[in-house]
Protein backbone atom coordinates (compact mmCIF):
# COMPACT_ATOMS: atom_id res chain seq x y z
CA UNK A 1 -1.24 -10.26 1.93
CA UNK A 2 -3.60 -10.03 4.88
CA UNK A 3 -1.82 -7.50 7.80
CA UNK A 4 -3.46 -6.66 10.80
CA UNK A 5 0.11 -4.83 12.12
CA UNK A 6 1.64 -2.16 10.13
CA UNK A 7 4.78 -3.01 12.48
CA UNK A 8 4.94 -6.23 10.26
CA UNK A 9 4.69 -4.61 7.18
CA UNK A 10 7.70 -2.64 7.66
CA UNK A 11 9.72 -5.31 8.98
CA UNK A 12 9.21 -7.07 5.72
CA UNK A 13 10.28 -5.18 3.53
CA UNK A 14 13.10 -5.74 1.49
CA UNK A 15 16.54 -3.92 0.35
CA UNK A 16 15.64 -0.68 -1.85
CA UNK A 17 11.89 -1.12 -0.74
CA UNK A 18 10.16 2.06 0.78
CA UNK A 19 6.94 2.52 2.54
CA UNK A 20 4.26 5.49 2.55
CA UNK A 21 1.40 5.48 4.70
CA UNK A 22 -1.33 7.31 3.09
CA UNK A 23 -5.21 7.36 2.72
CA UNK A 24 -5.66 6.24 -0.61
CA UNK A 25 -9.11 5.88 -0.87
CA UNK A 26 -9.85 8.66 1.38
CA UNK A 27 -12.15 6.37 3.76
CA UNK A 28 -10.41 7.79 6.76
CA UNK A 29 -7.76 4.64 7.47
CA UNK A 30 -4.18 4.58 7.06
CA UNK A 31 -3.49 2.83 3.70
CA UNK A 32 0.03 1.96 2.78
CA UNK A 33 2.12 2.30 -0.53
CA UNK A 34 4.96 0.06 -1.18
CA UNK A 35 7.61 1.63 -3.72
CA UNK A 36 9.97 -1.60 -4.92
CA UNK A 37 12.50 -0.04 -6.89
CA UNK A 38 12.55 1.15 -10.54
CA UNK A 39 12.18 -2.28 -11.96
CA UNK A 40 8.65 -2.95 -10.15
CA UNK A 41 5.27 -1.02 -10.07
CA UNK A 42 4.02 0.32 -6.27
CA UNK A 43 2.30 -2.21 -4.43
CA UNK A 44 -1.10 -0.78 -2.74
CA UNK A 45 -2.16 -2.03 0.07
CA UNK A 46 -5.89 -0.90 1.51
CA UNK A 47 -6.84 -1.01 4.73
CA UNK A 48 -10.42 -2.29 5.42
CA UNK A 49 -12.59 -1.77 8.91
CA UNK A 50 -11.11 -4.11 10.88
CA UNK A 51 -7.74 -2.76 9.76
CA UNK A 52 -6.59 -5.43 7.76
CA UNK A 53 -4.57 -4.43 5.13
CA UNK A 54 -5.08 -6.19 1.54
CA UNK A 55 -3.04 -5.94 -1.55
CA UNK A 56 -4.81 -3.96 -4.28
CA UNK A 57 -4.11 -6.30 -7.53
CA UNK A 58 -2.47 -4.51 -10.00
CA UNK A 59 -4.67 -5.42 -12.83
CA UNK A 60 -7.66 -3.92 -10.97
CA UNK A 61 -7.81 -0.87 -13.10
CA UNK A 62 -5.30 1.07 -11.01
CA UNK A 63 -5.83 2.58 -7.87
CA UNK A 64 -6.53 6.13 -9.55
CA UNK A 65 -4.49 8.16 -6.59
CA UNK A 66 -4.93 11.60 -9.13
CA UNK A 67 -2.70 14.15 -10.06
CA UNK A 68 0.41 13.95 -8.99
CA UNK A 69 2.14 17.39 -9.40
């Protein structure tokens, strides 16, 4: 998923999806994390310098966000 808009993002997400912005990888851009319900892992999705967001796969070893308190 290639995103240049976060506007889009949000508008396509689905029934009992949520969105978080966040800096993930602490690189100073808005990063976004896609919660799909209990039945699905988070979807990651990294913004790079041209502020296109792509989707972190899940079997790239995680996106290691810390503890989480």
């Amino acid at each position: 998923m290639a995103l240049s808009n976060p506007a889009d993002l949000a508008s396509r997400l689905h029934k009992g999806q949520r969105l978080m912005a966040l800096d993930a990888n602490h690189d100073g851009r808005t990063d976004f994390l896609i919660f799909q319900g209990a039945e699905r892992a988070p979807l990651l999705l990294l913004a790079n310098a041209e502020g296109v967001l792509s989707e972190v796969p899940a079997d790239a070893g995680g996106f290691g966000l810390g503890n989480i308190a």
